[in-house]
N, C-alpha and C. Protein backbone atom coordinates (compact mmCIF):
# COMPACT_ATOMS: atom_id res chain seq x y z
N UNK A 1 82.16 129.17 71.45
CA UNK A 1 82.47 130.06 70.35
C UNK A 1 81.38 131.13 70.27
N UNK A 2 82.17 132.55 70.53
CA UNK A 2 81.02 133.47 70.32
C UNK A 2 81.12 134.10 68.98
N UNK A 3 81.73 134.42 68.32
CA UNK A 3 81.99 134.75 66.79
C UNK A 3 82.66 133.72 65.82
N UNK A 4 82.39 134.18 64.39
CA UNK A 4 82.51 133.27 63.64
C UNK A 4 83.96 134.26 62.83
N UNK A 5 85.13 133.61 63.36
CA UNK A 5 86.57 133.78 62.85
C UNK A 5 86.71 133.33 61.22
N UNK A 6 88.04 133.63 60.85
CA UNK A 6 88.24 133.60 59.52
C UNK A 6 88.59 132.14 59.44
N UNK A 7 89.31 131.81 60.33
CA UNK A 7 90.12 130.19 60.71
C UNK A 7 88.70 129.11 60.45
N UNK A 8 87.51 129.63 61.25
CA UNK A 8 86.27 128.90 61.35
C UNK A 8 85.29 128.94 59.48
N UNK A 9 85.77 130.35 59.60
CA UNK A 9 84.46 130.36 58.19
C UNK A 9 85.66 129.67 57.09
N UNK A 10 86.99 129.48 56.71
CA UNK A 10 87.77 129.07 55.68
C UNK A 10 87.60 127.21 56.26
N UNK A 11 87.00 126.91 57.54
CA UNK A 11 86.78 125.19 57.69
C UNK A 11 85.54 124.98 57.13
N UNK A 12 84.39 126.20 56.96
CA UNK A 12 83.41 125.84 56.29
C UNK A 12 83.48 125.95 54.99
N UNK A 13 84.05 126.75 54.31
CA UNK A 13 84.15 127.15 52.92
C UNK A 13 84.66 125.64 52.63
N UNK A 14 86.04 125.39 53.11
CA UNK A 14 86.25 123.65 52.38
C UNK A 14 85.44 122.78 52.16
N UNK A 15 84.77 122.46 53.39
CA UNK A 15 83.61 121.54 53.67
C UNK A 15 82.85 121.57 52.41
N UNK A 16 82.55 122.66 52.12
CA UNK A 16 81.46 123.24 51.12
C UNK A 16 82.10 122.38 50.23
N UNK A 17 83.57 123.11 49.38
CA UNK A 17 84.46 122.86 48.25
C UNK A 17 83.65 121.25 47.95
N UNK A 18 83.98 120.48 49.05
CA UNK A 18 84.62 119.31 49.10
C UNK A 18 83.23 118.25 48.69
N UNK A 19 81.90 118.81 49.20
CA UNK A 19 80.91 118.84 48.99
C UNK A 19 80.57 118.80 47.95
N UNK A 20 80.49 120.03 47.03
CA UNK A 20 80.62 120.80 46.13
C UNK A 20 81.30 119.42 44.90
N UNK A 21 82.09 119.20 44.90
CA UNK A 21 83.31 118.21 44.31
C UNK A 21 82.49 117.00 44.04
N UNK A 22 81.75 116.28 45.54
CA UNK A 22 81.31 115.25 45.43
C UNK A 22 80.15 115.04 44.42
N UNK A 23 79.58 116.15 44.42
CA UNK A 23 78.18 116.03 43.42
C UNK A 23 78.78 116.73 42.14
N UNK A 24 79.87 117.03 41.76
CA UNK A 24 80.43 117.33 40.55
C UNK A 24 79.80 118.63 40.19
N UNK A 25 79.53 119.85 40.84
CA UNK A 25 79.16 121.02 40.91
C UNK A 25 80.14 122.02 41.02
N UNK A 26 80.43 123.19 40.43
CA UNK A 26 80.99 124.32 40.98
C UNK A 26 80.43 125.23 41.59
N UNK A 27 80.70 125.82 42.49
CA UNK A 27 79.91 126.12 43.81
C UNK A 27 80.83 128.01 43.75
N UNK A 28 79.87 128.73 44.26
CA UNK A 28 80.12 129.67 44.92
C UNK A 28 79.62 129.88 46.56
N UNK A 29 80.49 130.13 47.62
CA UNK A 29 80.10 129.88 49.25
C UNK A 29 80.56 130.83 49.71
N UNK A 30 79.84 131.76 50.25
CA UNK A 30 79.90 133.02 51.04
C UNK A 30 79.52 132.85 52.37
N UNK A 31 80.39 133.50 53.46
CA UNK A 31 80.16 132.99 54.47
C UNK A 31 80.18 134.72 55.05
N UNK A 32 79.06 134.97 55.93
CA UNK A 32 78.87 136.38 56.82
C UNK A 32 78.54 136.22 58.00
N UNK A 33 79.02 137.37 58.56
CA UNK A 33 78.71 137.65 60.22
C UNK A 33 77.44 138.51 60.43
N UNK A 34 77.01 138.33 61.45
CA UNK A 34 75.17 138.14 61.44
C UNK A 34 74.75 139.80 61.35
N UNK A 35 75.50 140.50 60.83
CA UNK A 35 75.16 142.02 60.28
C UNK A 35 75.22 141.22 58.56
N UNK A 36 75.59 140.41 58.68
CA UNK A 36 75.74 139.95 56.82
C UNK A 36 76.85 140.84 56.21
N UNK A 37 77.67 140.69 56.95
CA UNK A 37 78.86 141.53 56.12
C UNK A 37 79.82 140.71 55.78
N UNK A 38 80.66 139.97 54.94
CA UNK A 38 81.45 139.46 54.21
C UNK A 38 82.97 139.14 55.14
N UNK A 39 82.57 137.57 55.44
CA UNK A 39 84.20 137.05 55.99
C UNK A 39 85.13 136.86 55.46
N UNK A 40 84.21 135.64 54.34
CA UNK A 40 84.73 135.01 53.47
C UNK A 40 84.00 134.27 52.36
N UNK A 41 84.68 134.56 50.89
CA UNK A 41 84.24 133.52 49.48
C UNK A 41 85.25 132.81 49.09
N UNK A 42 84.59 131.84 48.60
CA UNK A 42 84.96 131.40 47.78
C UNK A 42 84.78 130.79 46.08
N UNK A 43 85.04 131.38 45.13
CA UNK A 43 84.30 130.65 43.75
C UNK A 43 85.09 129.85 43.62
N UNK A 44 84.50 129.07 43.25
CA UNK A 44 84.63 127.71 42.55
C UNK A 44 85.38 127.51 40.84
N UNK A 45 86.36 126.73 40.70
CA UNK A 45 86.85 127.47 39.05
C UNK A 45 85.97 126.26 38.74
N UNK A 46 85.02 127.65 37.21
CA UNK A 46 84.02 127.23 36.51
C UNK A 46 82.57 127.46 36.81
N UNK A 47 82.67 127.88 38.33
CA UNK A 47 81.25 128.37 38.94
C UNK A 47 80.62 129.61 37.85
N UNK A 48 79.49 129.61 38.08
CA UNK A 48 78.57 130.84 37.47
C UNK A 48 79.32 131.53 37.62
N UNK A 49 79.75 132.90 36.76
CA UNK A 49 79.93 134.48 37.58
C UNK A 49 78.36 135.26 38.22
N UNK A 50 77.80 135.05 37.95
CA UNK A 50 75.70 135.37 38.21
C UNK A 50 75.39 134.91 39.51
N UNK A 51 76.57 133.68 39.70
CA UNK A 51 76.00 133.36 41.15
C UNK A 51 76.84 133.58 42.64
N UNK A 52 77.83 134.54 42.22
CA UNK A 52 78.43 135.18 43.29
C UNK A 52 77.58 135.90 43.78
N UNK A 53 76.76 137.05 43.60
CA UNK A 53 75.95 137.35 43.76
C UNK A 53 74.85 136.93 44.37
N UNK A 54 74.67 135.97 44.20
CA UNK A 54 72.76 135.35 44.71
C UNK A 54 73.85 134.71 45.70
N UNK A 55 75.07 133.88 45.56
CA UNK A 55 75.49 133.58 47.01
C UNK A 55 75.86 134.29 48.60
N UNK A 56 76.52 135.57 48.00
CA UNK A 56 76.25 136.95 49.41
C UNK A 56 74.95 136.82 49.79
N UNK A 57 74.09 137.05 48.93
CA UNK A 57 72.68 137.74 49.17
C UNK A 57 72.12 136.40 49.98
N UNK A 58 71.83 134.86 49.74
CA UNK A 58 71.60 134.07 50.33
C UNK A 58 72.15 134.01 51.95
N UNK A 59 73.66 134.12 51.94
CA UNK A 59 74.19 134.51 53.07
C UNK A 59 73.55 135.65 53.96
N UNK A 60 73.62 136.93 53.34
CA UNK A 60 72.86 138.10 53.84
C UNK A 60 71.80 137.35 54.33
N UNK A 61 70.52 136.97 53.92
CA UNK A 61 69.34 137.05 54.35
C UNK A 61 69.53 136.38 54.99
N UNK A 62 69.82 135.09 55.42
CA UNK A 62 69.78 133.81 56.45
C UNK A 62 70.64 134.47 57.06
N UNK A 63 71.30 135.69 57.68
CA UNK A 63 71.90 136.55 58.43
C UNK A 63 70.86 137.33 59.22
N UNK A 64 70.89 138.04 58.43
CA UNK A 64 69.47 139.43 58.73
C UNK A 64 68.59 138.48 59.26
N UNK A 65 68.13 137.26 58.67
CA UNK A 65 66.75 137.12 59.30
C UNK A 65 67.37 135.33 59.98
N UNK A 66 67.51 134.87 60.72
CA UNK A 66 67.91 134.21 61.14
C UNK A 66 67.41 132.14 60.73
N UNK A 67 67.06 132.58 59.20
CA UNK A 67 66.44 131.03 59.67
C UNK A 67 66.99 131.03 57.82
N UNK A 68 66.77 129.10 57.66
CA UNK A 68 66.88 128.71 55.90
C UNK A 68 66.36 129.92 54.99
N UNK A 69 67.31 130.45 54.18
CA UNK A 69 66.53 131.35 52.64
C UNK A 69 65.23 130.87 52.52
N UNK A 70 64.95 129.56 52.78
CA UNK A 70 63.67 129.06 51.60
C UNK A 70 62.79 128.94 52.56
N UNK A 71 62.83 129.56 53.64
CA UNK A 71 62.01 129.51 54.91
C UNK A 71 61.50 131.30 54.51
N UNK A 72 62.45 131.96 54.55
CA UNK A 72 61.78 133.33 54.06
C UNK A 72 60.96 133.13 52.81
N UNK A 73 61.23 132.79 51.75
CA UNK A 73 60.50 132.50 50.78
C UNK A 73 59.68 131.92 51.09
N UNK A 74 58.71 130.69 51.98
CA UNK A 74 57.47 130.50 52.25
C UNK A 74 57.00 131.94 52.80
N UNK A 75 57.39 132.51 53.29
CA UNK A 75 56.85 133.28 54.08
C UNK A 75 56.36 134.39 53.36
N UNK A 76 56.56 135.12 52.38
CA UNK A 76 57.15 135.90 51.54
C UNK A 76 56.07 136.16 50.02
N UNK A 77 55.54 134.55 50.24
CA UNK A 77 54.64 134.37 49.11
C UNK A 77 53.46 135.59 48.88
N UNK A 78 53.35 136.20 47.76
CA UNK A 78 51.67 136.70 47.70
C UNK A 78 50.64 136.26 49.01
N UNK A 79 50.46 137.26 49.02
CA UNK A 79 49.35 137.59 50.77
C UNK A 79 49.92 136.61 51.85
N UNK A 80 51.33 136.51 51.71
CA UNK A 80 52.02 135.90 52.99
C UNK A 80 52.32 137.11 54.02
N UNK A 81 52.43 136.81 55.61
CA UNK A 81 52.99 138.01 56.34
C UNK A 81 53.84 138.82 55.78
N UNK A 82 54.89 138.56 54.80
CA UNK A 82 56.42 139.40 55.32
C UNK A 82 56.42 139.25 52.81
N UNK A 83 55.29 139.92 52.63
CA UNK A 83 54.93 139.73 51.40
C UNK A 83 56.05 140.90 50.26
N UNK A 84 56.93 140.37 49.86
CA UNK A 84 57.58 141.77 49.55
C UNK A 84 59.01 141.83 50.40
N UNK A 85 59.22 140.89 51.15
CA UNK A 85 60.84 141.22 51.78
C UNK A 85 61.46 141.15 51.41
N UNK A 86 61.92 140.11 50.56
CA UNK A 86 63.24 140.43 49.68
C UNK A 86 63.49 141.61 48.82
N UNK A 87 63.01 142.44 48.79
CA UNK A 87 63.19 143.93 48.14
C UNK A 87 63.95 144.47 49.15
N UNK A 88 63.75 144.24 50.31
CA UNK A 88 64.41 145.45 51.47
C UNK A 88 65.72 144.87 51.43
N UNK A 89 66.59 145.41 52.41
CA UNK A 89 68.02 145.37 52.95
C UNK A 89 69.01 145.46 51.85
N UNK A 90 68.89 145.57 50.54
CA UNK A 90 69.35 145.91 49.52
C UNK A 90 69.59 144.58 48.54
N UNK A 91 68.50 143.65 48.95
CA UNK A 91 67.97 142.63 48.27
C UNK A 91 68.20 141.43 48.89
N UNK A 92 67.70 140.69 48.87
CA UNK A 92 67.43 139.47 49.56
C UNK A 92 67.45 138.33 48.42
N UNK A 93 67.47 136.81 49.13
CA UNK A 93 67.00 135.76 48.58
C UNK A 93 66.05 134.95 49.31
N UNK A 94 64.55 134.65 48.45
CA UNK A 94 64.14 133.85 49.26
C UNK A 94 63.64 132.30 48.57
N UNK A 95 64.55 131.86 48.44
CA UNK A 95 65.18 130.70 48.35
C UNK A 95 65.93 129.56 48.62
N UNK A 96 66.17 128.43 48.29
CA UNK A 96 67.19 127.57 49.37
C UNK A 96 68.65 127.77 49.15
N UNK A 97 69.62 127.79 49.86
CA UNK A 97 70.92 127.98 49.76
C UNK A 97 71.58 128.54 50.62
N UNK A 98 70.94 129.42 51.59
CA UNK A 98 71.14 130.14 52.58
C UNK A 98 71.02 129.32 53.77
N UNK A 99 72.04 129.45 54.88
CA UNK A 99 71.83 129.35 56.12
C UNK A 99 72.18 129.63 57.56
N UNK A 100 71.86 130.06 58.57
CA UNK A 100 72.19 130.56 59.51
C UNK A 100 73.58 129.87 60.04
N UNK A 101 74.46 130.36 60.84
CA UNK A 101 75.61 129.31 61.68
C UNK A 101 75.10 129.54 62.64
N UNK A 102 75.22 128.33 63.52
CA UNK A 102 74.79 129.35 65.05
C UNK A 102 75.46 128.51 65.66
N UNK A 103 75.98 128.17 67.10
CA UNK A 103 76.62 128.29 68.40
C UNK A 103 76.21 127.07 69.03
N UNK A 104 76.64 126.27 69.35
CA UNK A 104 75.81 125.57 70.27
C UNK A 104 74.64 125.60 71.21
N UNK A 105 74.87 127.07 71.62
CA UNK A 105 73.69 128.06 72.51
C UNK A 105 72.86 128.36 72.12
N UNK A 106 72.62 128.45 70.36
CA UNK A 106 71.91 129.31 69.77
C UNK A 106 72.47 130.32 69.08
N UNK A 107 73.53 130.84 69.54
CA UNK A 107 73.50 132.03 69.19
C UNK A 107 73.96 132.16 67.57
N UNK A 108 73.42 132.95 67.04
CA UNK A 108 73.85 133.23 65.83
C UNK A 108 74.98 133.84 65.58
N UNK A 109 75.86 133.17 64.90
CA UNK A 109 77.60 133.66 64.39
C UNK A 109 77.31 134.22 63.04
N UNK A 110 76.72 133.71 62.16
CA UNK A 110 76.44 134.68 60.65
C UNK A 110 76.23 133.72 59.76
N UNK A 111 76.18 133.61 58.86
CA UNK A 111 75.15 132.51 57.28
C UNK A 111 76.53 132.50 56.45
N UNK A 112 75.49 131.42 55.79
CA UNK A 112 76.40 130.65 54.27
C UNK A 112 75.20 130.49 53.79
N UNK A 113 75.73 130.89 52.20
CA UNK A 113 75.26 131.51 51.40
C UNK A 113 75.64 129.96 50.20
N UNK A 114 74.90 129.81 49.61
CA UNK A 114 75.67 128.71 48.80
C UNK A 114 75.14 128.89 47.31
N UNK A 115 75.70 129.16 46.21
CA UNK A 115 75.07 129.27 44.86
C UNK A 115 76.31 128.45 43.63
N UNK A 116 74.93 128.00 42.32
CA UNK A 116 75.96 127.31 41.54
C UNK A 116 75.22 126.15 40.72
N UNK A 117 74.08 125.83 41.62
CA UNK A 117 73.98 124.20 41.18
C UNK A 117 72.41 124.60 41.40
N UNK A 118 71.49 123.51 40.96
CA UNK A 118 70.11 124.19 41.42
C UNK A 118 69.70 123.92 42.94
N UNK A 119 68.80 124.33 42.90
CA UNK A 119 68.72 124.84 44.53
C UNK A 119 68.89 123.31 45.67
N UNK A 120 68.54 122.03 44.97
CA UNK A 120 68.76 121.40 46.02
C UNK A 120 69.84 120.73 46.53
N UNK A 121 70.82 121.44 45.39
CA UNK A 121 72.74 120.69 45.58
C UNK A 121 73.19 122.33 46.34
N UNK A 122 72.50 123.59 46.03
CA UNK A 122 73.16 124.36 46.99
C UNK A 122 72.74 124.15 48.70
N UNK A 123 71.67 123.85 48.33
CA UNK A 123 71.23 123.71 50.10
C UNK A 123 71.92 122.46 50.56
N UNK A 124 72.53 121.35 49.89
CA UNK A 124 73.30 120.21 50.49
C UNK A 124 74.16 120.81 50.38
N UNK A 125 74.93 121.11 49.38
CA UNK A 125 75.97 121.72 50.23
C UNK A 125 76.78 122.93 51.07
N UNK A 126 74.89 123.87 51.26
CA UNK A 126 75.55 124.58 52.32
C UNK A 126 75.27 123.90 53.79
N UNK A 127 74.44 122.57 53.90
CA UNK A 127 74.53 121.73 54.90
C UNK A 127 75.65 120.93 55.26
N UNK A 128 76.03 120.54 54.18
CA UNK A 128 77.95 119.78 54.56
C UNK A 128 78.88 120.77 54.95
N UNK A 129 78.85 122.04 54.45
CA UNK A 129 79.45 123.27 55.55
C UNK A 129 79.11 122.98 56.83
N UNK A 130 78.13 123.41 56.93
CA UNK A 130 77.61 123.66 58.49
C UNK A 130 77.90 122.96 59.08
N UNK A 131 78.01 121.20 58.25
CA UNK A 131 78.50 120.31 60.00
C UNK A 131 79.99 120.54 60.10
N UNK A 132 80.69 121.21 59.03
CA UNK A 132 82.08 121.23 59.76
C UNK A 132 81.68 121.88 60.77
N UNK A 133 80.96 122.78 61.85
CA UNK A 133 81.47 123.57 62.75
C UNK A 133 81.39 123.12 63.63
């Protein structure tokens, strides 16, 4: 698989749902192609409306920059290398919830974005996405 299809990102969005369900959360799951441009969402009925938003943007960054949101956010800290990144690309998250898809090869297909719940039910369940692929 060299790109991440609509058929592929709507098997992760469920995953998510289903996820999502198990820990009794409403979830917002954005799924992008590694320019971070928008495949596919899904909200959740009852999810935040506040966190559609931080869910693209989670997606975006674990796009743009290829690794966990909350991996940029170490990085990111006061007198860290990359101090100030989430301001660029027309905003970022550096936080957990975000994560790369990638390929068996490596290669990067594009992020999920996961918002809704606090950060350590979005990062599970943008990990129960990911193993659908």
């Amino acid at each position: 698989m060299s790109t991440l299809n609509l058929e592929t990102a709507a098997r992760l969005i469920a995953a998510g749902q289903e996820a999502a369900r198990d820990i009794g959360v409403a979830m917002n799951i954005a799924i992008v192609d590694p320019g971070g441009y928008l495949v596919a969402f899904c909200r959740m009925d009852g999810a935040w409306l506040g966190s559609t938003d931080v869910a693209l943007r989670k997606a975006k960054t674990s796009a743009l920059f290829p690794l966990p949101s909350s991996a940029l956010g170490e990085l990111s800290q006061p007198g860290g290398p990359i101090y100030g990144v989430e301001a660029t690309n027309g905003g970022l998250v550096s936080f957990g919830g975000g994560l790369p898809i990638a390929a068996a090869d490596g290669t990067v297909l594009g992020a999920i974005g996961v918002s809704g719940g606090m950060v350590e039910q979005d990062v599970a369940v943008a990990e129960a996405a990911c193993k659908a692929l």
